[in-house]
Protein backbone atom coordinates (compact mmCIF):
# COMPACT_ATOMS: atom_id res chain seq x y z
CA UNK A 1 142.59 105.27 70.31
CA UNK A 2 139.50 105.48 68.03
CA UNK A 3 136.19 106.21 69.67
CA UNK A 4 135.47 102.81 67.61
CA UNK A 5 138.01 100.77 69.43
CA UNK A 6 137.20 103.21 72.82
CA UNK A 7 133.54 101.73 72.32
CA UNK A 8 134.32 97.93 72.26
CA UNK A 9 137.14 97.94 74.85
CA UNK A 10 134.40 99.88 76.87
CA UNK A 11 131.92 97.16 76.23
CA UNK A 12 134.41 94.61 77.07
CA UNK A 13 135.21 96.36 80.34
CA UNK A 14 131.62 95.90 81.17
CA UNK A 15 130.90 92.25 80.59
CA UNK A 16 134.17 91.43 82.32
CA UNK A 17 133.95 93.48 85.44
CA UNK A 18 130.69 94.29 85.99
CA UNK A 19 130.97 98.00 86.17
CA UNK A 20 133.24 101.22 84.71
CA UNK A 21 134.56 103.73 86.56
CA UNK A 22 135.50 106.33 84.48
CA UNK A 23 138.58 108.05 86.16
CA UNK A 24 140.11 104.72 86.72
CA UNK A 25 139.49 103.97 83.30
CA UNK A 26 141.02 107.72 82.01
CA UNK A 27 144.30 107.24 84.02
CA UNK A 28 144.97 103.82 83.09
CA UNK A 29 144.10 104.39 78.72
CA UNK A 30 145.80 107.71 79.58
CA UNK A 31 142.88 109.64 78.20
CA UNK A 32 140.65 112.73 79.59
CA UNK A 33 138.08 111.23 82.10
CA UNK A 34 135.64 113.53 80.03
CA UNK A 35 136.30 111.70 76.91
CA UNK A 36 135.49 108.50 78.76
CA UNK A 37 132.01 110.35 79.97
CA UNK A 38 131.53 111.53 76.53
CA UNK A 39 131.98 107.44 75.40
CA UNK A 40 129.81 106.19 78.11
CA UNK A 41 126.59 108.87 77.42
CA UNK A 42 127.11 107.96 74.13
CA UNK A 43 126.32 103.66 75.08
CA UNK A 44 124.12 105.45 77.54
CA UNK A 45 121.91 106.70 74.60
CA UNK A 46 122.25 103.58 72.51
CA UNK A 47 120.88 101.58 75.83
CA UNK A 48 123.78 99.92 75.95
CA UNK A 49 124.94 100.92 79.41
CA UNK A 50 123.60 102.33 82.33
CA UNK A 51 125.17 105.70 83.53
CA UNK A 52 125.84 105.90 87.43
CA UNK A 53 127.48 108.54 89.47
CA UNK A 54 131.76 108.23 88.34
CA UNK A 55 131.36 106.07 85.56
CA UNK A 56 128.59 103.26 84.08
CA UNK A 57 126.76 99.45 84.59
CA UNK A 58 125.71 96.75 82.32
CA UNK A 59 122.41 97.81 80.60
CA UNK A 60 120.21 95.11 81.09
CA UNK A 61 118.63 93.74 77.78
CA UNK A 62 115.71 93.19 79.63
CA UNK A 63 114.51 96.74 78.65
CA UNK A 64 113.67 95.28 75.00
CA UNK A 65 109.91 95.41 73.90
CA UNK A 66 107.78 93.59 75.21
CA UNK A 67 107.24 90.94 71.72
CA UNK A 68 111.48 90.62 72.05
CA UNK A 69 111.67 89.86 75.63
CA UNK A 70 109.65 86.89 74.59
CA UNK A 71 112.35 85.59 73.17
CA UNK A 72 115.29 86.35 75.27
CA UNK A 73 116.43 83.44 77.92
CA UNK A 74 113.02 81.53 77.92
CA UNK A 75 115.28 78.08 79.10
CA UNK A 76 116.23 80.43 81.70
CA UNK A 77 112.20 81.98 82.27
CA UNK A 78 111.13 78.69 82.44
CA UNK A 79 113.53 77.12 85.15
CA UNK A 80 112.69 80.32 87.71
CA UNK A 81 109.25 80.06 87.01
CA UNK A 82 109.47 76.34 88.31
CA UNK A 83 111.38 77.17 90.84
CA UNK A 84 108.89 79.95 91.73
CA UNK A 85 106.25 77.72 91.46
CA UNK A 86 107.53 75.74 94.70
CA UNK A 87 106.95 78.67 96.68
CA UNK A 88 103.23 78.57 96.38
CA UNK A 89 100.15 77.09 98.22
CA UNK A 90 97.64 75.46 96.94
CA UNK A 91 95.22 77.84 98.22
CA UNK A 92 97.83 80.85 97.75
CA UNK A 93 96.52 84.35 97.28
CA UNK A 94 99.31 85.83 95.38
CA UNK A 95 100.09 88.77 92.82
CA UNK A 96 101.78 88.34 89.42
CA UNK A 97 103.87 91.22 88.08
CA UNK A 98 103.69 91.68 84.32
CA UNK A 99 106.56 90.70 82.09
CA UNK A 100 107.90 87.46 80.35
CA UNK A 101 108.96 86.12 83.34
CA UNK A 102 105.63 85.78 85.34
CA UNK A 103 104.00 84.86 81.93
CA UNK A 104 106.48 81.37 82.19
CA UNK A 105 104.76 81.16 85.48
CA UNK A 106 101.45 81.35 84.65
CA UNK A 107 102.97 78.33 81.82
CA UNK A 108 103.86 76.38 84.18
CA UNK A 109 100.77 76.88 86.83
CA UNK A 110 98.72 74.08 87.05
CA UNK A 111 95.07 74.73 85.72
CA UNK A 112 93.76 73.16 88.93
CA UNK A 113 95.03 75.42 90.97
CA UNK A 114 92.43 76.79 93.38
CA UNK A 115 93.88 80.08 94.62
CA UNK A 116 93.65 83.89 93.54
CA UNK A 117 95.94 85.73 91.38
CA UNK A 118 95.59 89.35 91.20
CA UNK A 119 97.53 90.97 88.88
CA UNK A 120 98.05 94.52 86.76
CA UNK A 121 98.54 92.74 83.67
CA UNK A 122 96.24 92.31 80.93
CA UNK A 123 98.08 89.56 79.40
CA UNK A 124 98.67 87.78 82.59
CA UNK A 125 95.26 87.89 83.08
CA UNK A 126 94.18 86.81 79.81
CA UNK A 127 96.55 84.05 79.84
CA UNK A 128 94.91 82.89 82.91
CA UNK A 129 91.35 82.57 81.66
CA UNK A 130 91.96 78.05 80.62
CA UNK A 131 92.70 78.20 85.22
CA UNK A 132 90.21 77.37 87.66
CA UNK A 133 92.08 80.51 89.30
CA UNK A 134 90.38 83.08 90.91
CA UNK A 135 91.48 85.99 88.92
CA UNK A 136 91.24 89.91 89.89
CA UNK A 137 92.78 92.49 87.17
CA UNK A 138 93.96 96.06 88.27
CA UNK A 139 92.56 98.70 85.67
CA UNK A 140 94.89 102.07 85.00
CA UNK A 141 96.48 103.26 82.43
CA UNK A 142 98.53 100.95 80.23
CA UNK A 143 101.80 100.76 79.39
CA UNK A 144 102.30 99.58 76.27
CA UNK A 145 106.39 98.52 76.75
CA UNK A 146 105.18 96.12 79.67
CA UNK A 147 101.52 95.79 78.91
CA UNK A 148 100.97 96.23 83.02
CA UNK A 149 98.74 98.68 84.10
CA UNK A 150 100.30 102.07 86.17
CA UNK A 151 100.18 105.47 87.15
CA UNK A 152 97.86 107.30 89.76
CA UNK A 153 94.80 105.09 89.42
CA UNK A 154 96.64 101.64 89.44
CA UNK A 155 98.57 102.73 92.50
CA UNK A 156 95.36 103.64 94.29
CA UNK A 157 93.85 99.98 93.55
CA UNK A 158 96.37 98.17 94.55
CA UNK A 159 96.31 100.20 98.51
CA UNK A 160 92.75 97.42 98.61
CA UNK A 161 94.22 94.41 98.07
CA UNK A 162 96.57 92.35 100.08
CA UNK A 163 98.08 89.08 99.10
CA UNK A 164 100.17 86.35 100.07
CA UNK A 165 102.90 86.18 97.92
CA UNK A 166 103.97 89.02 94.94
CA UNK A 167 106.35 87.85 92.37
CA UNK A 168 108.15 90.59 91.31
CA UNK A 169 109.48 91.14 87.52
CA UNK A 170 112.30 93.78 87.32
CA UNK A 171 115.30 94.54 84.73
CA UNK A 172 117.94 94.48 86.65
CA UNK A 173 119.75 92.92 89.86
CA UNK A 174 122.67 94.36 90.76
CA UNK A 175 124.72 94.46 93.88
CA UNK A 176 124.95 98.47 93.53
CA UNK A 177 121.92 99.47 92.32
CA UNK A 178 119.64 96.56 93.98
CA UNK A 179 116.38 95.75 91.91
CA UNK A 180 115.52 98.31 88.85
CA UNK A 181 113.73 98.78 86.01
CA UNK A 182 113.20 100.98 82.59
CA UNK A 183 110.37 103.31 83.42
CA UNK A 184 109.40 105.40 87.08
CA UNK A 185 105.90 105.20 87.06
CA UNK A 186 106.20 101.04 85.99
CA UNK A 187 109.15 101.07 89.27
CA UNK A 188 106.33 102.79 91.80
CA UNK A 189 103.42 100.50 90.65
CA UNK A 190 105.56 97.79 91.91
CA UNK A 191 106.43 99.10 95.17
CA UNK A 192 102.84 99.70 95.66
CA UNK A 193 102.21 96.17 94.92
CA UNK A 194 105.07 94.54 97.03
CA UNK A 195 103.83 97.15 100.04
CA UNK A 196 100.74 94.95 99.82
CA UNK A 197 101.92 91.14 100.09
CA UNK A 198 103.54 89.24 102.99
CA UNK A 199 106.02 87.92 101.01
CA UNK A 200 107.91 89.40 97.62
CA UNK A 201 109.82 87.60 95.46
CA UNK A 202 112.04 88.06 92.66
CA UNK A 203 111.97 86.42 89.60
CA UNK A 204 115.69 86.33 88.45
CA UNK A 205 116.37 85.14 85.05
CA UNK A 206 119.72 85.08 83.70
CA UNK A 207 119.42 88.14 81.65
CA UNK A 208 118.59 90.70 84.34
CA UNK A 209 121.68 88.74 86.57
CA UNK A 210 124.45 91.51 87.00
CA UNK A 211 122.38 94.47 84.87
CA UNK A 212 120.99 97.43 85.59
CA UNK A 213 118.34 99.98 84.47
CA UNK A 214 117.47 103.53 84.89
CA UNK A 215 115.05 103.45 87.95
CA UNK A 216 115.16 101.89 91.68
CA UNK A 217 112.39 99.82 92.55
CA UNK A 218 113.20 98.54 95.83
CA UNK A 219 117.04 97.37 97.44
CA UNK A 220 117.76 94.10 97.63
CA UNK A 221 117.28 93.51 101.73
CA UNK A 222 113.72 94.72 101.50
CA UNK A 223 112.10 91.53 99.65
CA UNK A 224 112.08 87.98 100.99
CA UNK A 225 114.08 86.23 98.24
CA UNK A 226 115.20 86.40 94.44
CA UNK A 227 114.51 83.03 92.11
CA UNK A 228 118.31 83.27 90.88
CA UNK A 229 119.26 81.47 87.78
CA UNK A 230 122.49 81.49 88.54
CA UNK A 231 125.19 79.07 90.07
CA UNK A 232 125.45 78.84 93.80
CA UNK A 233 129.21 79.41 93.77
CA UNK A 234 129.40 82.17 91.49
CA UNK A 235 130.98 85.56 91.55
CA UNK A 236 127.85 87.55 91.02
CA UNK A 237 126.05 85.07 93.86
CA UNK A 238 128.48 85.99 96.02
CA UNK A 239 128.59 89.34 95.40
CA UNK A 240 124.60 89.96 96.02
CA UNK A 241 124.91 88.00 99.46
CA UNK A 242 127.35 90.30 100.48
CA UNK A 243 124.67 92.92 99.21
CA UNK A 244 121.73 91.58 101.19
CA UNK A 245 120.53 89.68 98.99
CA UNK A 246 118.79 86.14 100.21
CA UNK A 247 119.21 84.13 97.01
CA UNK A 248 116.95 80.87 96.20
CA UNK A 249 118.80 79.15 93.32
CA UNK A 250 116.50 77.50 90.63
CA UNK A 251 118.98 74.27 90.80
């Protein structure tokens, strides 16, 4: 087989199942399992997949700058930001991750809302500024795939604050690998931040549904729900349930 035709049947194998496992995979094309490694580094490197230990996971596109995000699944962004909406008090203290995802939120927040929001994003934060919100911005150093603030200085900020609610913006959400993301220092800013709020949630559009990325930010037991676009009865539903995942379906 072609590495051509070894590429799009490996692709396939991904959408359809979810995951490869690369000596199950070898035995049953009847090829080396180190010709199937070689295939999946190679997606790997092209952020196509995500390499795990024995074989690979659906990259999420998620990952995509920050100006393309924009325009991936915004039907979806805009139905878990209502849904995420419900969630909150009128008088809320609450922390918005950066991302596309939390920016639907802020969309879809009424201006008359009397709460706080803090938040590590600049454009969260700017976005904001039309609310009769109480708004608090963490400084740090920015980075520019996310536009959120992290690293050392971030972290330390956010050990002051404390907070209702923290909607959390990852990657990925997979029954494996639980909740990722693209970048360690961006994954540890928001563990610091969900360390600091009664409540986390996870804002689950349809893109990030079944993906993964390269770095953990938290399992999927250890926050109090995930905004799922995604139908009640499904396979991947089912299968993050069975994870420990408690799942709050946008319809």
């Amino acid at each position: 087989m072609l590495a051509a035709a070894r590429r799009d049947l490996l692709l396939e194998r991904l959408r359809r199942d979810g995951r490869i496992v690369a000596k199950e995979l070898a035995a049953e094309l009847g090829l080396s399992e180190d010709s199937i490694r070689r295939d999946l580094r190679e997606l790997d490197a092209a952020g196509l997949a995500v390499r795990v230990y024995g074989g690979a996971l659906p990259a999420s596109p998620a990952v995509a700058d920050y100006a393309t995000r924009t325009s991936v699944a915004p039907e979806s962004k805009h139905r878990v930001a209502a849904a995420a909406l419900t969630l909150v008090a009128s008088d809320a203290t609450i922390i918005l991750d950066g991302g596309t995802t939390t920016l639907a939120m802020v969309h879809v927040l009424p201006q008359t809302f009397r709460g706080t929001v803090i938040t590590h994003s600049p454009t969260i934060a700017a976005a904001l500024v039309p609310h009769d919100v109480d708004v608090f911005l963490i400084g740090g150093h920015i980075f520019g795939h996310s536009a959120v603030a992290c690293g050392a200085a971030a972290v330390e900020a956010a050990q002051n604050i404390s907070a209702d609610l923290f909607f959390l913006g990852v990657t990925g959400i997979h029954p494996e690998e639980g909740l990722t993301t693209g970048n360690a220092d961006e994954a540890a800013m928001k563990r610091a931040l969900a360390a600091r709020a009664a409540d986390t949630y996870v804002l689950g559009s349809e893109e990030k549904i079944g993906t993964a990325s390269r770095y953990r930010v938290l399992p999927l037991d250890a926050v109090s729900g995930i905004v799922i676009d995604a139908d009640d009865d499904s396979t991947i539903s089912a299968d993050l349930r069975a994870a420990g995942a408690m799942l709050l379906h946008t319809a």
